[in-house]
Protein backbone atom coordinates (compact mmCIF):
# COMPACT_ATOMS: atom_id res chain seq x y z
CA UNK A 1 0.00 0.00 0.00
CA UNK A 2 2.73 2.09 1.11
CA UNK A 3 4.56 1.74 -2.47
CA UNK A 4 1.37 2.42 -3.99
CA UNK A 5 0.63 5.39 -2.82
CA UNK A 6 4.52 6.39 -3.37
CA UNK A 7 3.82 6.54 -6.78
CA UNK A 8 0.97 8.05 -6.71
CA UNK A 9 2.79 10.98 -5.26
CA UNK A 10 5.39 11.06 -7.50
CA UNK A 11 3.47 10.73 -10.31
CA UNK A 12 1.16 13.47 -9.28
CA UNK A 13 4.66 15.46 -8.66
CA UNK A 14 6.14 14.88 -12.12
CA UNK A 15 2.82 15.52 -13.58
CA UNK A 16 2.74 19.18 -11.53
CA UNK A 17 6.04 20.01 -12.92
CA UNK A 18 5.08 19.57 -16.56
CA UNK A 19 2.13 21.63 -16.11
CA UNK A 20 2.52 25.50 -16.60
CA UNK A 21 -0.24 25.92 -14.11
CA UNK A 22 1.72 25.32 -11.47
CA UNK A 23 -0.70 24.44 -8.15
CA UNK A 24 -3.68 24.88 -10.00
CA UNK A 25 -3.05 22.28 -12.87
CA UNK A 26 -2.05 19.85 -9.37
CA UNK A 27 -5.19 20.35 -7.87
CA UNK A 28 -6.92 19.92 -10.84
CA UNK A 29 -4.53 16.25 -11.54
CA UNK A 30 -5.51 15.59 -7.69
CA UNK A 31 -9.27 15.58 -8.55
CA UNK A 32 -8.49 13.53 -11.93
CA UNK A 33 -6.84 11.11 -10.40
CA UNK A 34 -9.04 10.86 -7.60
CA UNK A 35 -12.17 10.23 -9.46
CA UNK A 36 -10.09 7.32 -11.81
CA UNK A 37 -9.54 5.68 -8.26
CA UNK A 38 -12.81 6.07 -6.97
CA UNK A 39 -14.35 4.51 -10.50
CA UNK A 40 -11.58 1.57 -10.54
CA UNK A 41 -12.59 0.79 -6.66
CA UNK A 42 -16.23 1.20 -7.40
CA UNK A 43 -15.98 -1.44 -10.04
CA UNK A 44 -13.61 -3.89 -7.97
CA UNK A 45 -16.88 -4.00 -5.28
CA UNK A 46 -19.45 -4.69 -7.54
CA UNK A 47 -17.17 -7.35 -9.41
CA UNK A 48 -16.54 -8.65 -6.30
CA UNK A 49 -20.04 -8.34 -4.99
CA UNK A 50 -21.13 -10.43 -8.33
CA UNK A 51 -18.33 -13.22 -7.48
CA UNK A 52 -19.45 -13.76 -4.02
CA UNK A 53 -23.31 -14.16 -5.44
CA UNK A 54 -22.42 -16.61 -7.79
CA UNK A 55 -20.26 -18.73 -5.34
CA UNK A 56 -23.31 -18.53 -2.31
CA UNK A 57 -25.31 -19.82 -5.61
CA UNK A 58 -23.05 -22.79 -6.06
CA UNK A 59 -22.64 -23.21 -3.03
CA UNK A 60 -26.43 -23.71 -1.93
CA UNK A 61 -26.58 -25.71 -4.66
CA UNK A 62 -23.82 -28.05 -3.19
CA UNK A 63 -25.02 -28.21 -0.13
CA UNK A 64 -28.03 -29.58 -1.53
CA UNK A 65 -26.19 -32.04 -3.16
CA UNK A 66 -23.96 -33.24 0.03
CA UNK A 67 -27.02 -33.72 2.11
CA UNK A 68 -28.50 -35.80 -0.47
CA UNK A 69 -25.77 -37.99 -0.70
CA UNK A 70 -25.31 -38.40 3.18
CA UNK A 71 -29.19 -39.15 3.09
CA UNK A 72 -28.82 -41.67 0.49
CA UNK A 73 -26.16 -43.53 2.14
CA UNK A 74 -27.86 -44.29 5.39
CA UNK A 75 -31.45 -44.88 3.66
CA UNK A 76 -30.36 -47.53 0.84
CA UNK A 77 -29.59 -50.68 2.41
């Protein structure tokens, strides 16, 4: 985490420098880079959100299964 946000700095910094508008055209990559972060996070969660919903779906479904199975093996004799 630590190296991330290293870079982040730096690149902000570099970025600054390049920019005739001095503190102005930092704020300004600040707020761009800000929002990119807050969209790449926002679309981690809901990936994430759609992962887990699929895998609480399989895994109903397999517990299904297992019981059935256990059931069947003390029933059929």
């Amino acid at each position: 985490m630590k190296k991330i946000l290293s870079v982040i700095i730096i690149g902000l910094g570099l970025t600054a420098s390049a920019n005739a508008d001095g503190l102005n055209g930092m704020v300004d990559e600040i707020n761009k880079q800000k929002t990119l972060i807050q969209g790449h996070f926002s679309g981690k969660v809901e990936s994430t959100k759609e992962f887990q919903k699929k895998g609480w779906e399989q895994g109903k479904i397999q517990l299904v299964n297992n019981w059935n199975s256990i059931l069947e093996f003390f029933t059929s004799k």
